[in-house]
N, C-alpha and C. Protein backbone atom coordinates (compact mmCIF):
# COMPACT_ATOMS: atom_id res chain seq x y z
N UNK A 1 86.95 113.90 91.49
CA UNK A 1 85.93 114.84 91.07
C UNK A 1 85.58 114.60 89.60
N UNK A 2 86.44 114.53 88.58
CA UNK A 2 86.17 114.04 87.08
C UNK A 2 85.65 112.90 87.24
N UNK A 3 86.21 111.88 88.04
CA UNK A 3 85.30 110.71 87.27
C UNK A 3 83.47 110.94 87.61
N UNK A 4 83.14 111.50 88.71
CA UNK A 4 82.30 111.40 88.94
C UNK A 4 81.28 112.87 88.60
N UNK A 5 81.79 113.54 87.56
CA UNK A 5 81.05 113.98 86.76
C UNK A 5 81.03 113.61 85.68
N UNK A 6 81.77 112.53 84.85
CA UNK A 6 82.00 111.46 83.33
C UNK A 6 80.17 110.84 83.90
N UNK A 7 79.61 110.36 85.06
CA UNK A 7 78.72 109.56 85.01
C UNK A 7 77.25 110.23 84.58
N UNK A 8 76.74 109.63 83.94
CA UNK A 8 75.14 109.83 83.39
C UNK A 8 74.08 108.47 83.56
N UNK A 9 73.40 108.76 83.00
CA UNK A 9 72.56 107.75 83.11
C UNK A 9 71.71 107.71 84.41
N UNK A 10 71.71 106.12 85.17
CA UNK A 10 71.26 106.13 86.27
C UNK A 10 71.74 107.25 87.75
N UNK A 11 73.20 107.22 87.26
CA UNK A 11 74.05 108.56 88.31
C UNK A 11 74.02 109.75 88.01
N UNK A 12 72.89 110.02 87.05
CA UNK A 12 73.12 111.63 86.44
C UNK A 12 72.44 112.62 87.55
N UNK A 13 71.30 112.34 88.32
CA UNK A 13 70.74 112.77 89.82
C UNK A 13 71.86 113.18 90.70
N UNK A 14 72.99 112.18 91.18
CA UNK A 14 74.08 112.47 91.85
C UNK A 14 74.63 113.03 91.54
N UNK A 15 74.91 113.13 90.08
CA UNK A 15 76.24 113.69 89.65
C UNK A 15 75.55 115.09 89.35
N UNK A 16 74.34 115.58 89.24
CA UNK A 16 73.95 117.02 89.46
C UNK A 16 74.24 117.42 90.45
N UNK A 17 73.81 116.78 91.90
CA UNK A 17 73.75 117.26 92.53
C UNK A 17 75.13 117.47 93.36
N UNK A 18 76.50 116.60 93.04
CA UNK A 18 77.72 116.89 92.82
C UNK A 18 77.94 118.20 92.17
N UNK A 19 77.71 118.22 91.09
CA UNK A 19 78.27 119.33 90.33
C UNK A 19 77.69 120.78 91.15
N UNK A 20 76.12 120.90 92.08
CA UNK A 20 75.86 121.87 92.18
C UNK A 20 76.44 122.17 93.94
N UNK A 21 77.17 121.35 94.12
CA UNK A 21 77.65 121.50 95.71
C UNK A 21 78.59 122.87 95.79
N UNK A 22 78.45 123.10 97.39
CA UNK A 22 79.86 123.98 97.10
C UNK A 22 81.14 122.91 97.24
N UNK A 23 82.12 124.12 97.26
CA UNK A 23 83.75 123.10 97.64
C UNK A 23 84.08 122.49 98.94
N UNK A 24 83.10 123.28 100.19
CA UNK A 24 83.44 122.16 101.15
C UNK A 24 82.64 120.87 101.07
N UNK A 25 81.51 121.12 100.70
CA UNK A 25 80.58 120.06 100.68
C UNK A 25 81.05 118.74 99.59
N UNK A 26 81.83 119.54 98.87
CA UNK A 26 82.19 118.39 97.37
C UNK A 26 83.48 117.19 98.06
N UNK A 27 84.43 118.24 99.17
CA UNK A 27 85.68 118.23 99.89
C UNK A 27 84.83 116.44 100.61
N UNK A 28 84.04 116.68 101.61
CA UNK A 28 84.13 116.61 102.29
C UNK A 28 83.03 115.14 102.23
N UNK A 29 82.51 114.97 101.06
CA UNK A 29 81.82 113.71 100.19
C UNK A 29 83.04 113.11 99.56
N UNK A 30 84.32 113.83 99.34
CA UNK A 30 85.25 113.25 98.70
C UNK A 30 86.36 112.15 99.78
N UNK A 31 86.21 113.22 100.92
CA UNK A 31 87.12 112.55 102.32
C UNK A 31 86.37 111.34 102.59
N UNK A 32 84.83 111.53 102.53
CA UNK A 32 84.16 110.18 103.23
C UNK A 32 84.25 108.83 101.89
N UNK A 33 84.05 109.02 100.69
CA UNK A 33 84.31 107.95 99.78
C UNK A 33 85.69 107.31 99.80
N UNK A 34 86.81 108.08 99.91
CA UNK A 34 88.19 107.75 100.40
C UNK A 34 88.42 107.09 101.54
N UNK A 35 87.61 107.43 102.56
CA UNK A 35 87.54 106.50 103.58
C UNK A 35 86.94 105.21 103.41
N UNK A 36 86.63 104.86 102.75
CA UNK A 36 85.67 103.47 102.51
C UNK A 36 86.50 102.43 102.03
């Protein structure tokens, strides 16, 4: 979750729209990147 609010720039779009998720939704973007 920190690193991926540290990003700006070109990821600052994502990383809003990270920051404005709820907790399952944040959970559950976090389970699927871990899976990869």
């Amino acid at each position: 979750t920190e690193a991926i609010l540290w990003h700006g720039g070109e990821a600052e779009a994502a990383r809003n729209a990270f920051a404005a998720a709820n907790p399952e939704d944040r959970k559950a973007l976090i389970t699927f990147l871990e899976s990869l």
